[in-house]
C-alpha atoms as a PDB file:
ATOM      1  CA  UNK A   1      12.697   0.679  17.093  1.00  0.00           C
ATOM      2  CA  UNK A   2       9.925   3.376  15.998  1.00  0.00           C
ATOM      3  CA  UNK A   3      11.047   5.292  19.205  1.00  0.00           C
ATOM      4  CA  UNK A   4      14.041   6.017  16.728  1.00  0.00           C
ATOM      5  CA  UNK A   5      11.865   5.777  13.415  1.00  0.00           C
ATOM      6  CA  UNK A   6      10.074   8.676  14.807  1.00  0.00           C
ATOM      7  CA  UNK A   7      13.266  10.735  15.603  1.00  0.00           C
ATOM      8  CA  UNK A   8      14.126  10.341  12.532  1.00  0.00           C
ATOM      9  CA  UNK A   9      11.206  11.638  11.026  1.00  0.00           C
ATOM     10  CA  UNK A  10      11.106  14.468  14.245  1.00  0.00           C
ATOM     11  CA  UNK A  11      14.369  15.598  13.009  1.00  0.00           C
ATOM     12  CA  UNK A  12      13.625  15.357   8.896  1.00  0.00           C
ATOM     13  CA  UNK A  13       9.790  14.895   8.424  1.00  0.00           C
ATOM     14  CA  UNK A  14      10.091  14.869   4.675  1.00  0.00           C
ATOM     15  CA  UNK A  15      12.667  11.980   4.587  1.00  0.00           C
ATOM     16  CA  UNK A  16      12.136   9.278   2.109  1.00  0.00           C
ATOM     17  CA  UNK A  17      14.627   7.031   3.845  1.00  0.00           C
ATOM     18  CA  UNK A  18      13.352   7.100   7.272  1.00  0.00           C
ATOM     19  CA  UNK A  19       9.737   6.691   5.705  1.00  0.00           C
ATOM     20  CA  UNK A  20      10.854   3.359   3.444  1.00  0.00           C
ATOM     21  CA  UNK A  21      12.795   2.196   6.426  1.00  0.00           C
ATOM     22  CA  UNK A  22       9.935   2.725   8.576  1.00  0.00           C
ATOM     23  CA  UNK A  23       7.317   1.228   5.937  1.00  0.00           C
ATOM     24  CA  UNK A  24       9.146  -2.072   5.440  1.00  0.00           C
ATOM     25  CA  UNK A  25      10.114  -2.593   9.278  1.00  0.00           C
ATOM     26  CA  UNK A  26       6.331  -2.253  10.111  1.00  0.00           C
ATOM     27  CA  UNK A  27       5.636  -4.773   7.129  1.00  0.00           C
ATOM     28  CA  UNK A  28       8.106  -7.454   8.711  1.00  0.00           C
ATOM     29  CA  UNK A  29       6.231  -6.678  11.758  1.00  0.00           C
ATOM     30  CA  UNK A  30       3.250  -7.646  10.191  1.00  0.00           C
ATOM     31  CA  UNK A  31       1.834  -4.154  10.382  1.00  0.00           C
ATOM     32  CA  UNK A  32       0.246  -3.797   7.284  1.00  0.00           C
ATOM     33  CA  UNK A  33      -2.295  -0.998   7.771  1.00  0.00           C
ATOM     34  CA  UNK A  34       0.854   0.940   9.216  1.00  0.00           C
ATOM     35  CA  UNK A  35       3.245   0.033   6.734  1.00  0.00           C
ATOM     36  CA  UNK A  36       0.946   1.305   4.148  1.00  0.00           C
ATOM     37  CA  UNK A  37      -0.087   4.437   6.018  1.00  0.00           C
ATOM     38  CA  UNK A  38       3.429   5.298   6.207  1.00  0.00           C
ATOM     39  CA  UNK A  39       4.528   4.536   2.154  1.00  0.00           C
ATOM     40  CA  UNK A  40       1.769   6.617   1.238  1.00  0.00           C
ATOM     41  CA  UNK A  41       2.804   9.336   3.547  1.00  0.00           C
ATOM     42  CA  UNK A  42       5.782   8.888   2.406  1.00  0.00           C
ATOM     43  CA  UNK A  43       5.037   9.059  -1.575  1.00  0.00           C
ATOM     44  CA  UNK A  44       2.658  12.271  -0.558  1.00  0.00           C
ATOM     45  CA  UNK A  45       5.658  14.096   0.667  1.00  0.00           C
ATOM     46  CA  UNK A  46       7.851  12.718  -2.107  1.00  0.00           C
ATOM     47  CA  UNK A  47       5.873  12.581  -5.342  1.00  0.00           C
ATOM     48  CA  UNK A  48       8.888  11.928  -7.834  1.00  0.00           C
ATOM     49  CA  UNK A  49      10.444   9.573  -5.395  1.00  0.00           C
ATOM     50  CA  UNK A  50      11.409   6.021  -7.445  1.00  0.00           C
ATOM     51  CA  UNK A  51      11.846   4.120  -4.346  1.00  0.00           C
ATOM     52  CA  UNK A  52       8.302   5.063  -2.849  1.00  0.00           C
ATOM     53  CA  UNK A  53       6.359   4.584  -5.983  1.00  0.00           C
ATOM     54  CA  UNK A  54       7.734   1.147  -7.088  1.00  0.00           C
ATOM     55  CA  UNK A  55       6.712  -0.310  -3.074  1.00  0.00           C
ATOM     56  CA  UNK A  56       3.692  -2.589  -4.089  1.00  0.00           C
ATOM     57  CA  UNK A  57       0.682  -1.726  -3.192  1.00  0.00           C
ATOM     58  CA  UNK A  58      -2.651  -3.604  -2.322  1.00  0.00           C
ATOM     59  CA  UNK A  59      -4.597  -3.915  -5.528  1.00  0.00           C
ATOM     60  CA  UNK A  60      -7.697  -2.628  -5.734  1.00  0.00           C
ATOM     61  CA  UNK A  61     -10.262  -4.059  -8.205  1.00  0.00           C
ATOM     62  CA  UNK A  62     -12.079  -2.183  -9.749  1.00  0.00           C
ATOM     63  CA  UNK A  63     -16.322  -2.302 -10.236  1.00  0.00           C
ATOM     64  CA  UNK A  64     -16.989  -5.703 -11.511  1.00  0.00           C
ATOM     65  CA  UNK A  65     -14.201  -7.266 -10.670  1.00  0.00           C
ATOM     66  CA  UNK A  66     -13.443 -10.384  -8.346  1.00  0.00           C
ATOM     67  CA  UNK A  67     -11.531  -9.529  -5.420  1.00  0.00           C
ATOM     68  CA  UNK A  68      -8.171 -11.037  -7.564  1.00  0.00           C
ATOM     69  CA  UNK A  69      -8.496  -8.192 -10.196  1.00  0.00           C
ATOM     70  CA  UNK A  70     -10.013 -10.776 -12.807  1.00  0.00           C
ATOM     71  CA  UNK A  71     -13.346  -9.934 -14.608  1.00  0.00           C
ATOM     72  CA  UNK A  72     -16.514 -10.927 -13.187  1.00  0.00           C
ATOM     73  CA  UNK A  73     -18.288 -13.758 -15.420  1.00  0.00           C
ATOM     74  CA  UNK A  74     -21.506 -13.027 -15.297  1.00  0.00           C
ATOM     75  CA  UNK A  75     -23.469 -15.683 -13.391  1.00  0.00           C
ATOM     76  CA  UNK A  76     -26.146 -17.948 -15.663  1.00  0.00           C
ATOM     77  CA  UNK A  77     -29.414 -16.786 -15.704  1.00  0.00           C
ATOM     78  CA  UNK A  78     -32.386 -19.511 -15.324  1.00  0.00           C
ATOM     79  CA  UNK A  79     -33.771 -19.194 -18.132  1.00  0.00           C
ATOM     80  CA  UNK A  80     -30.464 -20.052 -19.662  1.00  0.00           C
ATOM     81  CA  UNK A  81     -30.199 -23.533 -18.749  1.00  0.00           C
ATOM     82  CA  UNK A  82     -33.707 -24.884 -19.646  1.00  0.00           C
END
């Protein structure tokens, strides 16, 4: 199968379809690194693209966040519970 995702891309290297096809076959295959290599290939080559841009992506949290994208509580001090 990505002997002929990769032709596909040989013959059109700017293709959104072969790069969402691509994407989401390496996704079912549990790929995930690749899968996401490939979408954001694919939305580099294709910035107006709807179908790229609306492929969820892994979150990232930003500084002081929890790794779910919540706010960090800040943790009690000691002095605080006495």
């Amino acid at each position: 199968m990505r002997y002929l995702l990769r032709k596909g891309l040989e013959a059109n290297p700017r293709s959104r379809y072969v790069h969402l096809a691509w994407a989401l076959w390496e996704k079912r295959q549990g790929e995930l690194d690749d899968a996401r290599r490939l979408f954001e290939r694919g939305c580099k080559l294709n910035p107006c693209d709807a179908a790229l841009r609306q492929v969820p992506r892994r979150p990232r949290a930003p500084a002081g966040c929890t790794h779910d994208g919540a706010p960090a509580l800040p943790r009690p001090s000691a002095a605080a519970s006495v």
